[in-house]
N, C-alpha and C. Protein backbone atom coordinates (compact mmCIF):
# COMPACT_ATOMS: atom_id res chain seq x y z
N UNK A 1 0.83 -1.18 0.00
CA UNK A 1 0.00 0.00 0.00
C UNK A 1 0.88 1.24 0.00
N UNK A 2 0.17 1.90 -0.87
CA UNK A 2 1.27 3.26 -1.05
C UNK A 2 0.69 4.44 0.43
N UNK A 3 1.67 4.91 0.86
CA UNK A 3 1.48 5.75 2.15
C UNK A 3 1.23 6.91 1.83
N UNK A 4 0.02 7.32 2.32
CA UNK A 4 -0.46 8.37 2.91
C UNK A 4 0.31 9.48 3.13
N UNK A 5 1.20 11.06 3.01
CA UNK A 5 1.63 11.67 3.85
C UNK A 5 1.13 12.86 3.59
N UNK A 6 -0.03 13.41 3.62
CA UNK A 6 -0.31 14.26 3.69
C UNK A 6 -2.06 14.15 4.22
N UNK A 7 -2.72 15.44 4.60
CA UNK A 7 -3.75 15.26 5.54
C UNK A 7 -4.96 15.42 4.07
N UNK A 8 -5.44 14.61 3.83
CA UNK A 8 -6.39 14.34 3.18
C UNK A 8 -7.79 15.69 2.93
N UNK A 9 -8.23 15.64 1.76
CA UNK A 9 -9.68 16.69 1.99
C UNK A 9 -10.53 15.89 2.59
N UNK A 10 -11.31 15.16 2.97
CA UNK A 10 -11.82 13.67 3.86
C UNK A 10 -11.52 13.46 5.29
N UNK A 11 -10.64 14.57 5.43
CA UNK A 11 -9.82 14.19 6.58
C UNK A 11 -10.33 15.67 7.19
N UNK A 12 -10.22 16.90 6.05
CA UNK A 12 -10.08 18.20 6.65
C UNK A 12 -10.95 18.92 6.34
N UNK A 13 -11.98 17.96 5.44
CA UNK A 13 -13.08 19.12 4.96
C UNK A 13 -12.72 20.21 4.20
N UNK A 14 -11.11 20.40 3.57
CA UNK A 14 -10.98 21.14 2.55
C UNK A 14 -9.71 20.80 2.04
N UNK A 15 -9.39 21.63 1.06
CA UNK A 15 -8.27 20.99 0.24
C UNK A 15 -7.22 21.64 0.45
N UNK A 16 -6.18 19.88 0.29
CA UNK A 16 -4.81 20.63 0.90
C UNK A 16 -4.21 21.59 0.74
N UNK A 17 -4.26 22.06 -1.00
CA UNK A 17 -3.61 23.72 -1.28
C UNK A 17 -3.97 24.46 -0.43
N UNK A 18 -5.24 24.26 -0.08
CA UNK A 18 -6.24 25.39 0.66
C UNK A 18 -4.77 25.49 2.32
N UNK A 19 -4.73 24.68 2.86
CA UNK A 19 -4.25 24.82 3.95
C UNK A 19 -2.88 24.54 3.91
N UNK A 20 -1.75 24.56 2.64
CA UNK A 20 -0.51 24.60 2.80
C UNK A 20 0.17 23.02 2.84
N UNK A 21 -1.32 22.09 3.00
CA UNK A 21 0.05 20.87 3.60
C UNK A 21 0.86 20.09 2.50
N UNK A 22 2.00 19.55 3.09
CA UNK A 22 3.14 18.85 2.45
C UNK A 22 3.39 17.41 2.78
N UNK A 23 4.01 16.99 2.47
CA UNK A 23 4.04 15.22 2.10
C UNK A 23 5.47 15.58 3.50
N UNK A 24 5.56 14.42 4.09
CA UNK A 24 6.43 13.99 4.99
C UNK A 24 7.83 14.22 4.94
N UNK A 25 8.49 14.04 3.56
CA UNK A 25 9.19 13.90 2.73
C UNK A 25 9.66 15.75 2.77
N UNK A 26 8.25 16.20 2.32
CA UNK A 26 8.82 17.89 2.53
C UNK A 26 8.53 18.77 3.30
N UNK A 27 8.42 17.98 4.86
CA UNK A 27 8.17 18.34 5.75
C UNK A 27 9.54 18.35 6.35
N UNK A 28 10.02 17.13 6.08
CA UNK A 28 11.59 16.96 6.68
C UNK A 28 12.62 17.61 5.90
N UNK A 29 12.50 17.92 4.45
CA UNK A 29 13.66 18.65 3.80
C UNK A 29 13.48 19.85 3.84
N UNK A 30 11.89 20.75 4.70
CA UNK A 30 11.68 21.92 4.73
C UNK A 30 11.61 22.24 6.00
N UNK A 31 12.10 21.29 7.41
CA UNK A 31 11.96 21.98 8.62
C UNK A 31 12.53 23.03 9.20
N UNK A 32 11.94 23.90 9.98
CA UNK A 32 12.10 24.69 10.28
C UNK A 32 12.62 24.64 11.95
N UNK A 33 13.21 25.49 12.63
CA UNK A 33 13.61 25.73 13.69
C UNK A 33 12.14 26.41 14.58
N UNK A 34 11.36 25.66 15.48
CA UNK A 34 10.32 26.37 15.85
C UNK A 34 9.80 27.84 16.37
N UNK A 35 9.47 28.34 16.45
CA UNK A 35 9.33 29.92 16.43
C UNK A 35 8.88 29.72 18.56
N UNK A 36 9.88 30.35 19.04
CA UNK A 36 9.85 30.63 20.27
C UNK A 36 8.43 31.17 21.01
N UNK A 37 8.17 31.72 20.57
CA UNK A 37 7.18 32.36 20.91
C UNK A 37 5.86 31.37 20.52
N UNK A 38 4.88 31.26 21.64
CA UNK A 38 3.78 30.41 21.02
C UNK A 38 2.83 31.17 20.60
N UNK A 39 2.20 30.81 19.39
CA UNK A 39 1.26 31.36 18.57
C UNK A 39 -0.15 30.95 19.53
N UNK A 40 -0.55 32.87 19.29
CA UNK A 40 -2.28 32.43 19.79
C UNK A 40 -3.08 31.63 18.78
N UNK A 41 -3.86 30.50 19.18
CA UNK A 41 -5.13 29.98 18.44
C UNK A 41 -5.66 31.02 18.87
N UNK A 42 -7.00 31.15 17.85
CA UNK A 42 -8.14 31.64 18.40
C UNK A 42 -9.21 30.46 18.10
N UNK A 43 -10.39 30.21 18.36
CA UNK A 43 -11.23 28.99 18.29
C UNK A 43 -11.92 29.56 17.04
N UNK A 44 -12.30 29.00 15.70
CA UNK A 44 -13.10 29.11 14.82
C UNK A 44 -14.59 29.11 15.62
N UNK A 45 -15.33 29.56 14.94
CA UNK A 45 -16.66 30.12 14.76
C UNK A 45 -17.11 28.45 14.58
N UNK A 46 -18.03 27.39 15.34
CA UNK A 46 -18.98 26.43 14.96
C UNK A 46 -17.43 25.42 14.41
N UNK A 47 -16.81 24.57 14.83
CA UNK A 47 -16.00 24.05 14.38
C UNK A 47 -16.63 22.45 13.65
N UNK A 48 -16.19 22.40 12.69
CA UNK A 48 -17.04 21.15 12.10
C UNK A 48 -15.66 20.15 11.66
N UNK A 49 -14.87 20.94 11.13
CA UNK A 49 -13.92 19.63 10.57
C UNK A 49 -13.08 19.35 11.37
N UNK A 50 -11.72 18.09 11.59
CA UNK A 50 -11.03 17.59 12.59
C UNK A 50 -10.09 18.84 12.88
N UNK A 51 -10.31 19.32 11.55
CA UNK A 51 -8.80 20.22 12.62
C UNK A 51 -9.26 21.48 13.02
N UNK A 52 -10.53 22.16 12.62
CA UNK A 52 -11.41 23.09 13.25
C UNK A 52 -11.20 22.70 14.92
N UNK A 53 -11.99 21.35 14.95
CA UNK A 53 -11.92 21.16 16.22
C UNK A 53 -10.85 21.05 16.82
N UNK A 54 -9.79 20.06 16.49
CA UNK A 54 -8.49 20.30 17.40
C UNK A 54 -7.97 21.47 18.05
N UNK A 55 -8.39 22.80 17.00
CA UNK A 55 -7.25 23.99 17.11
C UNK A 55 -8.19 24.74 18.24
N UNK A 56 -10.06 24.13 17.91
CA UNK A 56 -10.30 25.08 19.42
C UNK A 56 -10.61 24.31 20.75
N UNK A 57 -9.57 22.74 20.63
CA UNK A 57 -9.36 21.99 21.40
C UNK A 57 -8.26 22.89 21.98
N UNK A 58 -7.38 23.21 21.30
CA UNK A 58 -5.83 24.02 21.83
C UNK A 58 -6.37 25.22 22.58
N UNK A 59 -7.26 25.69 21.80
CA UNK A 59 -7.48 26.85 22.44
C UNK A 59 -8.25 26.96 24.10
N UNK A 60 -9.00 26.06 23.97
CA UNK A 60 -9.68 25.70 25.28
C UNK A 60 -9.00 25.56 26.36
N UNK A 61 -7.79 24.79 25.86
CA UNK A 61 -6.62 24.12 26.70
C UNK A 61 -5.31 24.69 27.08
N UNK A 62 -5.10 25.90 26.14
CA UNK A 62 -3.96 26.43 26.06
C UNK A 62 -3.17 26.82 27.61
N UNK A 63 -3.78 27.22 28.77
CA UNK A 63 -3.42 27.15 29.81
C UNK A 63 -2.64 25.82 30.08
N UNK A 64 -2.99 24.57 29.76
CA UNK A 64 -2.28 23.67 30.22
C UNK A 64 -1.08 22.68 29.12
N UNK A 65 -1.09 23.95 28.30
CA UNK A 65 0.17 23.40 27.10
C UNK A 65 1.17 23.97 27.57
N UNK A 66 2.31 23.52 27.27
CA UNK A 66 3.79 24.19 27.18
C UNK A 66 3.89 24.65 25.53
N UNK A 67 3.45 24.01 24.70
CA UNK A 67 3.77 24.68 23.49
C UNK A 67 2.54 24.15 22.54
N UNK A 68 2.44 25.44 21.65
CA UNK A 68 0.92 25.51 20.69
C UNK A 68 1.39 25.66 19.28
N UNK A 69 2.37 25.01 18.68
CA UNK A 69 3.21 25.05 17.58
C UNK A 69 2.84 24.08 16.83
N UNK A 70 2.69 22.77 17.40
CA UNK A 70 2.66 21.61 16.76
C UNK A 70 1.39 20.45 17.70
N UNK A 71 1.03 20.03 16.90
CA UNK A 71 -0.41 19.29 17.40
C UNK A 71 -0.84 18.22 16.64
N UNK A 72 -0.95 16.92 17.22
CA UNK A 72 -1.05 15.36 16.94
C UNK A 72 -3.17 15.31 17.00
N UNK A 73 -2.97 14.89 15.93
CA UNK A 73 -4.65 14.56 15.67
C UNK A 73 -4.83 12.99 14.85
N UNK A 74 -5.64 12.25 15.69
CA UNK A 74 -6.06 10.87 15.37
C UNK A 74 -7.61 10.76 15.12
N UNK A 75 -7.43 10.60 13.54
CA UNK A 75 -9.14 11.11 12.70
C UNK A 75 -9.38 9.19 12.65
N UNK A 76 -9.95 8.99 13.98
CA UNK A 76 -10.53 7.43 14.03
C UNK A 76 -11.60 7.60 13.38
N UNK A 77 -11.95 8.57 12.25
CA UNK A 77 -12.85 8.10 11.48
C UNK A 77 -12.95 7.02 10.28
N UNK A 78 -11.69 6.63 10.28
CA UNK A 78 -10.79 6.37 9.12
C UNK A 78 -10.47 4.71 9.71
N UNK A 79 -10.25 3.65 8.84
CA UNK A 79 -9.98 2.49 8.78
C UNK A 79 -8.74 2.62 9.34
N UNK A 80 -7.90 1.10 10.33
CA UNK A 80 -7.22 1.45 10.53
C UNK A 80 -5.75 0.64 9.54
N UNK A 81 -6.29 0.37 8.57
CA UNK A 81 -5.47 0.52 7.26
C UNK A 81 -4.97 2.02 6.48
N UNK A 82 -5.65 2.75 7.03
CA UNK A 82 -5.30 4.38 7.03
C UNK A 82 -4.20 4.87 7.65
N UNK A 83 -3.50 5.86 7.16
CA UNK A 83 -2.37 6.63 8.16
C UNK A 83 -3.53 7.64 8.54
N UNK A 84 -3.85 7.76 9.66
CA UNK A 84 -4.68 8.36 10.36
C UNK A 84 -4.47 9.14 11.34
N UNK A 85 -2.77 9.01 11.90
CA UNK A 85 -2.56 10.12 12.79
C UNK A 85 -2.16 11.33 12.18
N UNK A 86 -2.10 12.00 12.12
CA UNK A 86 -1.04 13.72 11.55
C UNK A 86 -0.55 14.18 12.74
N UNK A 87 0.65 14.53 12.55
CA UNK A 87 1.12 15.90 12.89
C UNK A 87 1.06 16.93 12.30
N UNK A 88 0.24 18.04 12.80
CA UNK A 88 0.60 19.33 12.28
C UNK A 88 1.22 20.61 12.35
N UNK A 89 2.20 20.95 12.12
CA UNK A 89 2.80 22.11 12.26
C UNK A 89 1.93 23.39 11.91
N UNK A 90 1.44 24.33 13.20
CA UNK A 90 0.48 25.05 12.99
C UNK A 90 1.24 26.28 12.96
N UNK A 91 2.77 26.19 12.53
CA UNK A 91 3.61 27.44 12.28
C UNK A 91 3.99 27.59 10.66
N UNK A 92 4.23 26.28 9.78
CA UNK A 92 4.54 26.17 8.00
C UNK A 92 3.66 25.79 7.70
N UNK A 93 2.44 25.36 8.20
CA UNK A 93 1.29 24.34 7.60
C UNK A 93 1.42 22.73 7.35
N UNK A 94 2.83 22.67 7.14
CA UNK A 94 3.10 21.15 6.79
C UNK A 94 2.37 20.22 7.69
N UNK A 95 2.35 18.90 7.37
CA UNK A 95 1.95 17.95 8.29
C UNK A 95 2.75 15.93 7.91
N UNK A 96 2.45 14.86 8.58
CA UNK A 96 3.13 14.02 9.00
C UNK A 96 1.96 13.14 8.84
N UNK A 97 2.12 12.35 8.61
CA UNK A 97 1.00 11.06 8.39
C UNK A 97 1.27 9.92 8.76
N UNK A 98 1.10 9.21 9.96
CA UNK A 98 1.14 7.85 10.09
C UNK A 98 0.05 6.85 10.90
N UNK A 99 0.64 5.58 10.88
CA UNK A 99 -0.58 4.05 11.12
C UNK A 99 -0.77 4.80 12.34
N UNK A 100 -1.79 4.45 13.16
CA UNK A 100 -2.14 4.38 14.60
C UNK A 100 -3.35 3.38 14.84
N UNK A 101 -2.80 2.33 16.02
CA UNK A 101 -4.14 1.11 16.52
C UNK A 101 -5.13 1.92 17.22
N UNK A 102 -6.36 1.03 17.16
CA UNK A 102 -7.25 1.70 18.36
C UNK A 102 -7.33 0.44 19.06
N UNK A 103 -8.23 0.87 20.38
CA UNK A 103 -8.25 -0.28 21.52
C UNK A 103 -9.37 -1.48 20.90
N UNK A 104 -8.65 -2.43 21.78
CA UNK A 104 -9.73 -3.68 21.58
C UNK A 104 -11.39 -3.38 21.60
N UNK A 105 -11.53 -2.49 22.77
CA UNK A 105 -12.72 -2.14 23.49
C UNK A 105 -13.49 -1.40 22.28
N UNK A 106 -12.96 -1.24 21.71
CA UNK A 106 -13.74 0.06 20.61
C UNK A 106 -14.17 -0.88 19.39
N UNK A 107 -13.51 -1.87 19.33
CA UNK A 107 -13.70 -2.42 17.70
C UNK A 107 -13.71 -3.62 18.13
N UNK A 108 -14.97 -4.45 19.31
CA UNK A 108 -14.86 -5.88 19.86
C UNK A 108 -15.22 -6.90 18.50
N UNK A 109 -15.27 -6.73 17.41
CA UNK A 109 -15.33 -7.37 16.35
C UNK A 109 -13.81 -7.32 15.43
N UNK A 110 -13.59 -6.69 15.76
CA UNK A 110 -11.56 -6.53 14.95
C UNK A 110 -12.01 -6.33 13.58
N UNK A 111 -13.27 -5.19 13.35
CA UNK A 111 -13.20 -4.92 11.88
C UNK A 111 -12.56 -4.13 11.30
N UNK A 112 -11.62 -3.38 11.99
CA UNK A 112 -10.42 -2.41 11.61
C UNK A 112 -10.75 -0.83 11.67
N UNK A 113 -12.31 -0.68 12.15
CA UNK A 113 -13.00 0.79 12.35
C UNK A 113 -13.22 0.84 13.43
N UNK A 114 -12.88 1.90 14.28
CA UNK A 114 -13.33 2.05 15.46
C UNK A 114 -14.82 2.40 15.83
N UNK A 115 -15.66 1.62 16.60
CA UNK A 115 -17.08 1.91 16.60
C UNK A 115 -17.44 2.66 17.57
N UNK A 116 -17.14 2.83 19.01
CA UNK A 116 -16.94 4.06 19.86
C UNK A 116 -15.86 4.12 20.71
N UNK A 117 -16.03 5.06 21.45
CA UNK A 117 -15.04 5.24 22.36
C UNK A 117 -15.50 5.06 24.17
N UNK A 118 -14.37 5.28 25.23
CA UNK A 118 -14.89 4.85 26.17
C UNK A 118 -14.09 5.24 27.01
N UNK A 119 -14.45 5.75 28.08
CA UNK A 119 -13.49 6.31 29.63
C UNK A 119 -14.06 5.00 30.36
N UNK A 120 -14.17 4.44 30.19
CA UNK A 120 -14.34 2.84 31.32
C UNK A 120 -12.73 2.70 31.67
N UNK A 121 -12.52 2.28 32.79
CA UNK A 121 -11.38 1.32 33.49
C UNK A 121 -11.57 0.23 33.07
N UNK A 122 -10.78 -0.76 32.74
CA UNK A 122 -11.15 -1.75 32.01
C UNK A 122 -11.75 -2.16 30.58
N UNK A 123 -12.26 -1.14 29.89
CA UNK A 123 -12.98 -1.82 28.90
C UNK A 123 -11.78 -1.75 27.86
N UNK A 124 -10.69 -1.55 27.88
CA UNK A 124 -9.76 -1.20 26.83
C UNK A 124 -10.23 -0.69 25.39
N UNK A 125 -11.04 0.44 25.50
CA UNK A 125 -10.89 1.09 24.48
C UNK A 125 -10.41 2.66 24.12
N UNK A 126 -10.48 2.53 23.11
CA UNK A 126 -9.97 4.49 22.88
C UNK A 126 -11.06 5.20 23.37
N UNK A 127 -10.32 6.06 23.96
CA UNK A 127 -11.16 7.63 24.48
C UNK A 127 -10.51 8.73 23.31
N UNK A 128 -11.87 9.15 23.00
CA UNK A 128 -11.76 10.75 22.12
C UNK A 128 -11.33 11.95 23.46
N UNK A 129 -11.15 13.01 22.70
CA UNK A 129 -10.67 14.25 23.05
C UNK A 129 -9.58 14.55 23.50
N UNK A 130 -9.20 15.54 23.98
CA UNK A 130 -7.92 16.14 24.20
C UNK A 130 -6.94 15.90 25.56
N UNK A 131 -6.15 15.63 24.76
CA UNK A 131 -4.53 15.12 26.01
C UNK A 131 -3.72 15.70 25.79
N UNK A 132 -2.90 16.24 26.60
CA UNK A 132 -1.40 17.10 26.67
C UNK A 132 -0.55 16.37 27.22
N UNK A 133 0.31 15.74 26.16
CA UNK A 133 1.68 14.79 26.35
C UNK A 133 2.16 14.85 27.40
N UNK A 134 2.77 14.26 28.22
CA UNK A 134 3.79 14.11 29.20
C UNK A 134 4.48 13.25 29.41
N UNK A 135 5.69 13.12 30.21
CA UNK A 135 7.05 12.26 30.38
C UNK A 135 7.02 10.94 29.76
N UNK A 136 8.28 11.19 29.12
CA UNK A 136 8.89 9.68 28.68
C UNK A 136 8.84 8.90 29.62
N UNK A 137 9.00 7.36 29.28
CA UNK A 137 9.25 6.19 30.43
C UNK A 137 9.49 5.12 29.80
N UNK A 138 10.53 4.22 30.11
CA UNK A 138 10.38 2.98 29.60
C UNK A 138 9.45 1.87 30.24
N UNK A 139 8.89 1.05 29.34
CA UNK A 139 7.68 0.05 29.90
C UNK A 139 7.67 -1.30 29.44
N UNK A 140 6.93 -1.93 29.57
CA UNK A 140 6.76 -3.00 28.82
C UNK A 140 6.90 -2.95 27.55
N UNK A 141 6.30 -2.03 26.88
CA UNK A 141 6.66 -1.57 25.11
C UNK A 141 7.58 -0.93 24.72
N UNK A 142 8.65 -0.46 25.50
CA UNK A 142 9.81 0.41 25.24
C UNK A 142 9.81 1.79 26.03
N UNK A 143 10.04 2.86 25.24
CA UNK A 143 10.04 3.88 25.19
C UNK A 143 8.84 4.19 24.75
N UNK A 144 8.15 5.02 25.74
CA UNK A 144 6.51 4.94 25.78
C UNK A 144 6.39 6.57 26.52
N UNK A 145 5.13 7.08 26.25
CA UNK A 145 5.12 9.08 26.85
C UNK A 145 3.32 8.78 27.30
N UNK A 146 3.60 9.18 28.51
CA UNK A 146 2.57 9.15 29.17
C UNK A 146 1.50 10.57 28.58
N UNK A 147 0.39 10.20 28.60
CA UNK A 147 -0.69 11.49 27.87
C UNK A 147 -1.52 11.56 29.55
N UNK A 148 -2.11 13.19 29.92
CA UNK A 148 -2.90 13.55 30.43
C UNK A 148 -4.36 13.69 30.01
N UNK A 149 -5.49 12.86 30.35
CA UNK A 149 -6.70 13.37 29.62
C UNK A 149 -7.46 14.88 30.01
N UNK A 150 -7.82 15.51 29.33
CA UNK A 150 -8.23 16.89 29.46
C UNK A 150 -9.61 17.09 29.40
N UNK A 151 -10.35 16.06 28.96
CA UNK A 151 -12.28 16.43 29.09
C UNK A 151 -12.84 15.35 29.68
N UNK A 152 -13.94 15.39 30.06
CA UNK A 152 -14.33 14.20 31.32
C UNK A 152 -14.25 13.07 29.96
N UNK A 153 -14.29 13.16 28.57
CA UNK A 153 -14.65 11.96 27.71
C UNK A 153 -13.34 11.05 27.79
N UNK A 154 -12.25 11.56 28.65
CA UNK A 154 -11.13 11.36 28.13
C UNK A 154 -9.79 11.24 30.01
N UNK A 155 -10.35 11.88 30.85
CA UNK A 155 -9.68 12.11 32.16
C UNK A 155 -9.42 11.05 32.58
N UNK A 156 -9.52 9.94 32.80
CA UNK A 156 -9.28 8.53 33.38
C UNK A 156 -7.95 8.17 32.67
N UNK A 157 -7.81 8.91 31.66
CA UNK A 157 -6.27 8.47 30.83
C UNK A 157 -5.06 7.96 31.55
N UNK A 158 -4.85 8.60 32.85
CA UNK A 158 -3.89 8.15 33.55
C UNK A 158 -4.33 6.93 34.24
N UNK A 159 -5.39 6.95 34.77
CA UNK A 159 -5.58 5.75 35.85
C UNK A 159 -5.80 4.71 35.18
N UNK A 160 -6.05 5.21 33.71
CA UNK A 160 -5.93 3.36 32.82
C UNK A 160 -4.65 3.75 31.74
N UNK A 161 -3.63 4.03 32.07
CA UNK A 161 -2.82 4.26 31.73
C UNK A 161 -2.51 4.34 30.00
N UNK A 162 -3.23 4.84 29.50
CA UNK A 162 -3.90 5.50 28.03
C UNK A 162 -2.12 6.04 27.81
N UNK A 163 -1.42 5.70 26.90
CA UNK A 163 -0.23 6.16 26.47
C UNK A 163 0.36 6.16 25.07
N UNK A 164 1.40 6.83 24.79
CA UNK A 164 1.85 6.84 23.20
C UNK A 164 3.19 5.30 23.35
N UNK A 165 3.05 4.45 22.31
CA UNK A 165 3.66 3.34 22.51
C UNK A 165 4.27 2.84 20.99
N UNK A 166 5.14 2.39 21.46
CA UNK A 166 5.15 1.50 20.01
C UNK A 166 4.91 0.22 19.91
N UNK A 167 4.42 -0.85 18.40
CA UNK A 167 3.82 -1.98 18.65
C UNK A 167 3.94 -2.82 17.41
N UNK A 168 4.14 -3.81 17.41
CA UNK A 168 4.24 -5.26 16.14
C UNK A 168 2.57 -5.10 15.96
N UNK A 169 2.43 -5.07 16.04
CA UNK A 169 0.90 -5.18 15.58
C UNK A 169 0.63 -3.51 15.17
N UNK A 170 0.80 -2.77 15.01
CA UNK A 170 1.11 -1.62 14.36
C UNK A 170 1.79 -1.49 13.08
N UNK A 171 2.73 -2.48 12.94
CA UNK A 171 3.38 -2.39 11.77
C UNK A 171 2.49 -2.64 10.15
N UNK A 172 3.25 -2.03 9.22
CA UNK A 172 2.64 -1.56 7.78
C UNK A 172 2.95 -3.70 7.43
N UNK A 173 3.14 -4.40 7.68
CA UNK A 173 3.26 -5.40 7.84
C UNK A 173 1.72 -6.36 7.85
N UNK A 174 1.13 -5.81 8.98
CA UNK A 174 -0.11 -6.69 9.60
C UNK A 174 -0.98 -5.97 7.94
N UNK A 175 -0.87 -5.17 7.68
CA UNK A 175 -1.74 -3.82 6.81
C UNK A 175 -1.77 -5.79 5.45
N UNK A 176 -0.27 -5.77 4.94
CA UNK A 176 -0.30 -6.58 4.11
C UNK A 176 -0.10 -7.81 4.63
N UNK A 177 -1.02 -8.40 5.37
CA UNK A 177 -1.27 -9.90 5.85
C UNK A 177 -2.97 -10.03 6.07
N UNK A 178 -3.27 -8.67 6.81
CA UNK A 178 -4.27 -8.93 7.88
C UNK A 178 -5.32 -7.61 6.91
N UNK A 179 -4.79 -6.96 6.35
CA UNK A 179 -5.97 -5.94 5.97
C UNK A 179 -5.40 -4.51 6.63
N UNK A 180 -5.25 -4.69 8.02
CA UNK A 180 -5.59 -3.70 9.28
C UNK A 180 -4.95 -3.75 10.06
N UNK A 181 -5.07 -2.92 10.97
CA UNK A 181 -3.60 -3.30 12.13
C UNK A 181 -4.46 -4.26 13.63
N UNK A 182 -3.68 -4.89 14.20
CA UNK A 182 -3.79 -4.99 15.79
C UNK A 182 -5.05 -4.06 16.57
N UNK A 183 -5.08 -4.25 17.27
CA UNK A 183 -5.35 -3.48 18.35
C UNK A 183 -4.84 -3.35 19.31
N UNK A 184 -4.79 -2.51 20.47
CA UNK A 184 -4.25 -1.72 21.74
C UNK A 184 -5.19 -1.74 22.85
N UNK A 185 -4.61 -1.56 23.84
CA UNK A 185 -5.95 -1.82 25.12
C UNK A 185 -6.22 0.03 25.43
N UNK A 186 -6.21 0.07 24.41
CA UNK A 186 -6.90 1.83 24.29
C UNK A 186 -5.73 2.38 24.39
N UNK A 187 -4.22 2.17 23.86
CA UNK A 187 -3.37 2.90 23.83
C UNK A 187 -3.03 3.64 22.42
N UNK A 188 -2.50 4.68 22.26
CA UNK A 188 -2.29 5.14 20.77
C UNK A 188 -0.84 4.46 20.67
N UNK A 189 -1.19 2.99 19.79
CA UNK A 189 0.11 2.56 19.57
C UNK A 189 0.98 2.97 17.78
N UNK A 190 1.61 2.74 17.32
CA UNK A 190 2.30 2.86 16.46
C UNK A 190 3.40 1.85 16.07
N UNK A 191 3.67 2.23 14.59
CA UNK A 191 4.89 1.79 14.32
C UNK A 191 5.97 1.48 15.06
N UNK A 192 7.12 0.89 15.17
CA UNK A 192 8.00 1.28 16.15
C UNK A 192 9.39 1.58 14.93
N UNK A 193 8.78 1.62 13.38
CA UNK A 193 9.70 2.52 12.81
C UNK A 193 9.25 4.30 12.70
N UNK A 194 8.15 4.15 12.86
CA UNK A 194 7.62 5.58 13.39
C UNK A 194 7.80 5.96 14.44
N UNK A 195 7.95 5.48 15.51
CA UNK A 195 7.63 6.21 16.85
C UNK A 195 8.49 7.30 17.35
N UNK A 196 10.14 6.89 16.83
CA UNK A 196 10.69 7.66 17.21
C UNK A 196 10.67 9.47 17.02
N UNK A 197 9.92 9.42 15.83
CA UNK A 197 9.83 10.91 14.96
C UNK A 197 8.42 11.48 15.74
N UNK A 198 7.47 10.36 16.06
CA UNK A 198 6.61 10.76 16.67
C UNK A 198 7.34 11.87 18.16
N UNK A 199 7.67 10.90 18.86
CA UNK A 199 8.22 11.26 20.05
C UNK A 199 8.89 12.46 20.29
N UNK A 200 9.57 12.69 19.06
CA UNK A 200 10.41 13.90 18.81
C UNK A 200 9.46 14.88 18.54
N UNK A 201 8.65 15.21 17.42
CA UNK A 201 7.82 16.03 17.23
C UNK A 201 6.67 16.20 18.44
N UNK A 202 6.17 15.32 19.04
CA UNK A 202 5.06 15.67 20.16
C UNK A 202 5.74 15.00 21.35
N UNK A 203 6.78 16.40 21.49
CA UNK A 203 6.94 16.70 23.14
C UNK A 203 5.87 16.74 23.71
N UNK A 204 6.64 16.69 25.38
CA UNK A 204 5.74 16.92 26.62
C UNK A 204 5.36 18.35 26.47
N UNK A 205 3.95 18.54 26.86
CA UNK A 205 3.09 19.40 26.48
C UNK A 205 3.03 20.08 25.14
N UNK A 206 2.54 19.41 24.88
CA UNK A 206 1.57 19.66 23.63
C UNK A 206 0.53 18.35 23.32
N UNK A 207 -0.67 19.13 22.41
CA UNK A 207 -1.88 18.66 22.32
C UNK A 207 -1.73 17.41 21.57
N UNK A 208 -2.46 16.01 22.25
CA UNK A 208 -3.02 15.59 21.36
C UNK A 208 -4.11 15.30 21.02
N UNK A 209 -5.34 15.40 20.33
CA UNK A 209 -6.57 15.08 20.29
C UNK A 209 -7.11 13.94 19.19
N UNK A 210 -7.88 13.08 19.71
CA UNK A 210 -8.75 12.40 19.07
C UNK A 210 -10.02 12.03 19.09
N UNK A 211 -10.50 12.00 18.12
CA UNK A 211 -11.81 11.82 17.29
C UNK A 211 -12.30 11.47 16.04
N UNK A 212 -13.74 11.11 15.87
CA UNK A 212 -14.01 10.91 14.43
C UNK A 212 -15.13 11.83 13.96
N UNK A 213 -15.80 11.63 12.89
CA UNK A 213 -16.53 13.05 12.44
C UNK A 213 -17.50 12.01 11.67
């Protein structure tokens, strides 16, 4: 399957010229040194598309970011044969495209779509809305960054330990065996040839949000 790196009109409700973005590829031969200063969001007017909402996810939240530059969005609207996470750089426009699992709990049929979400203890599935990254740790999966949940749909994140991970069952691998990836006990897992760039780009504090539309 040919990869994904750029944020889709399907994805954004408008087209990529429209919003600047770039393929992965010229995201990395065009990076930039981040601009010190954090840029105000302001919240759009009625937010309808994923990244409408994310940015007046940031904005809601901005008290509890360290930085509003760059922002991780997981459009579980999308199969998870999809590169479905982005990064977006909300300073060049560019953005980053890769696999991400959802939890068992969400897709108890393993049809590769996530069917809802869930703040249960135990039910291992993905919770939507907004988290602000925090500390590295090594775990059972490696090198793993603990996320804070930020809306009641989503606050239990720590006590069911909801984290950024890497995973074999994530890999572009299962995609050409299985259709789809693995699942996660509601963790945002990944590649573990991705993860590292992940990790790098979404430091501690900053947003990540997920949802579907």
């Amino acid at each position: 399957m040919k990869r994904r790196n750029f944020i889709t009109a399907s994805l954004l409700g408008i087209t990529g010229a429209a919003y600047g973005l770039a393929s992965r590829s010229q995201a990395a031969s065009n990076s930039v040194t981040p601009n010190p200063a954090r840029p105000k969001i302001a919240p759009p007017p009625g937010p309808s598309t994923l990244i409408d909402r994310a940015k007046a996810a940031m904005a809601m939240h901005e008290t509890s970011l360290l930085h509003t530059d760059r922002i991780g969005i997981a459009d579980y609207s999308l199969h998870s044969a999809k590169e479905r996470f982005h990064i977006v750089d909300l300073l060049n426009g560019t953005s980053q495209s890769f696999l991400v699992a959802h939890g068992k709990g969400s897709d108890l049929r393993h049809t590769g779509w996530l069917q809802e979400f869930s703040n249960v203890p135990g039910s291992e599935a993905s919770s939507g809305g907004s988290y602000v990254i925090s500390e590295t740790y090594v775990g059972k999966h490696g090198t793993s960054r603990r996320l804070k949940g930020l809306d009641p749909s989503n606050n239990l994140a720590e006590a069911r330990a909801i984290v950024i991970h890497g995973a074999w069952y994530a890999e572009q691998e299962m995609i050409s065996s299985h259709g789809k990836l693995g699942r996660s006990q509601g963790c945002f897992a990944f590649s573990e040839s991705d993860l590292a760039i992940i990790l790098e780009q979404l430091g501690p504090g900053r947003l990540l949000y997920a949802d579907k539309i």
